[in-house]
Protein backbone atom coordinates (compact mmCIF):
# COMPACT_ATOMS: atom_id res chain seq x y z
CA UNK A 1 32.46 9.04 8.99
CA UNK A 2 34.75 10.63 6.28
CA UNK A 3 34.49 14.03 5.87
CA UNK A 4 33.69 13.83 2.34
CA UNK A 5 30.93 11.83 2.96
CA UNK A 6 29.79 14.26 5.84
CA UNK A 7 29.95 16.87 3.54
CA UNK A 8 27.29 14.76 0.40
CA UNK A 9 25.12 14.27 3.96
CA UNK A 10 25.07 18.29 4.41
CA UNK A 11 26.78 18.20 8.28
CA UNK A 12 27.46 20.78 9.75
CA UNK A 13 29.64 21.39 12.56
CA UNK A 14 27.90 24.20 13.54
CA UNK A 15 27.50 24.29 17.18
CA UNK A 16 24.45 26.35 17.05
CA UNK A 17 22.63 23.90 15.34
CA UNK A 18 23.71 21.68 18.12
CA UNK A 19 22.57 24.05 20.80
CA UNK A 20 19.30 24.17 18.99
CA UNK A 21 18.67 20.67 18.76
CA UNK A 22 19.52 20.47 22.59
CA UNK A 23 17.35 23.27 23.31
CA UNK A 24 14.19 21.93 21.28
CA UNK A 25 14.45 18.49 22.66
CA UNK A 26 14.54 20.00 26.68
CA UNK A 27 11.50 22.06 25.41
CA UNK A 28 9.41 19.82 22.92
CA UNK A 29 10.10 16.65 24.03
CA UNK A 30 10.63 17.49 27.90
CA UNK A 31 7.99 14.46 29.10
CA UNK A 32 10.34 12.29 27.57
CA UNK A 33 12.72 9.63 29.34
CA UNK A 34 16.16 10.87 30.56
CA UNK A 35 17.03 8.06 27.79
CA UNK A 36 15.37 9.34 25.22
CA UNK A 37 18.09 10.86 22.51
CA UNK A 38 17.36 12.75 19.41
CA UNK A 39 19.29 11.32 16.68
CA UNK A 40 20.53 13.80 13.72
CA UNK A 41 20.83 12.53 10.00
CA UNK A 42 24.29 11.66 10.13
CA UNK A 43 23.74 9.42 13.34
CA UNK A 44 20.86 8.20 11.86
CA UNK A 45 22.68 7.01 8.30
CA UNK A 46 25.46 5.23 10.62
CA UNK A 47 23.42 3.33 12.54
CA UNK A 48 21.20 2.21 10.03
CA UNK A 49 23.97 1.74 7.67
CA UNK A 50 22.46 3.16 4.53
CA UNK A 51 22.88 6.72 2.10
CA UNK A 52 20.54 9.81 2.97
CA UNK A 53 18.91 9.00 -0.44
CA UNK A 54 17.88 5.68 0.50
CA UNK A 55 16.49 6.72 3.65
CA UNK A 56 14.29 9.84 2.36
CA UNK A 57 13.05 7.08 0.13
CA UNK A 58 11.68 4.66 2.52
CA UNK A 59 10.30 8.19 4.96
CA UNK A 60 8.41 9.05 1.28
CA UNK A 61 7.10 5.11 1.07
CA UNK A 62 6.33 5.13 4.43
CA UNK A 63 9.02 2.27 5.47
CA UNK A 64 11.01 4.48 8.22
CA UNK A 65 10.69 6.47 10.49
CA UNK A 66 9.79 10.39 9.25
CA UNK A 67 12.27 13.19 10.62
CA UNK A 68 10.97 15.71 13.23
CA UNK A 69 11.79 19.58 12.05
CA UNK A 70 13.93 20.77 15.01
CA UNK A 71 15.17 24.59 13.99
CA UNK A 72 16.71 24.29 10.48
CA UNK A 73 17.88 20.34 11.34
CA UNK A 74 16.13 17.31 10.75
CA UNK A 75 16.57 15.10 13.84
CA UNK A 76 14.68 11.56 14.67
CA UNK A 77 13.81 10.18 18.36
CA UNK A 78 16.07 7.27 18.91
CA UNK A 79 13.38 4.61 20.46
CA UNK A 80 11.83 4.96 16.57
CA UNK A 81 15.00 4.26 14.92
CA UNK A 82 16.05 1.36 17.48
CA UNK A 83 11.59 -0.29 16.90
CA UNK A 84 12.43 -0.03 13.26
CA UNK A 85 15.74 -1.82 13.10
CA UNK A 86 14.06 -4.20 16.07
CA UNK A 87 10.88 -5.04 13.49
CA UNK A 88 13.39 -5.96 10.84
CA UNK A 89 12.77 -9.81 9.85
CA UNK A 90 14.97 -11.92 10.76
CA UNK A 91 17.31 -13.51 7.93
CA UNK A 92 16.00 -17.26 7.05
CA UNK A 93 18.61 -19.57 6.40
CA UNK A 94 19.18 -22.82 4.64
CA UNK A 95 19.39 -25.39 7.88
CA UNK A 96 16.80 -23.35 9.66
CA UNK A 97 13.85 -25.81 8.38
CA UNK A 98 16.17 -28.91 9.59
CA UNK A 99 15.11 -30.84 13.08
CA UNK A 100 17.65 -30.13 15.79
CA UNK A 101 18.46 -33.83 15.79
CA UNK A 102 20.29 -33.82 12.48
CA UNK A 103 22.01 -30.70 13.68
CA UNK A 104 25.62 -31.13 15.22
CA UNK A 105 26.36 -29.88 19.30
């Protein structure tokens, strides 16, 4: 990620707010997997490919995933973020209605 576009996404570099993301996930979320990762907005805009905007839009309507307040950061608890991108549908095709016999091996 760019720095300019860290910088429209509010980053920071901070390391305390690092520290106290780290720190609230071994206290809050302590029953949780080893494998469980809290994701912060940044990660969470790369993976799922789309603007800050875009995704406080869908939390507002209910179609993602709503942040958890973690000190003065927003951060989100990977498994949700990986279900949601899981439960996207699929995307149809034209041949997908056509019989595997007219289809060529």
């Amino acid at each position: 990620m760019t720095k300019k576009a860290r910088s429209r996404l509010g980053s920071s570099d901070d390391p305390r707010d690092l520290r106290e993301v780290e720190l609230l996930r071994r206290s809050l979320f302590g029953s949780l997997s080893e494998s469980e990762r809290l994701l912060t907005k940044e990660q969470v805009c790369e993976r799922v490919g789309r603007t800050f905007p875009t995704i406080w839009s869908w939390m507002r309507r209910g179609l993602f995933p709503r942040a958890r307040v973690a000190g003065r950061t927003s951060v989100w608890l990977e498994s949700e973020i990986n279900a949601w991108m899981t439960a996207l549908p699929l995307r149809a095709y034209r041949d997908d209605n056509e019989t595997s016999e007219t289809r060529p091996e």
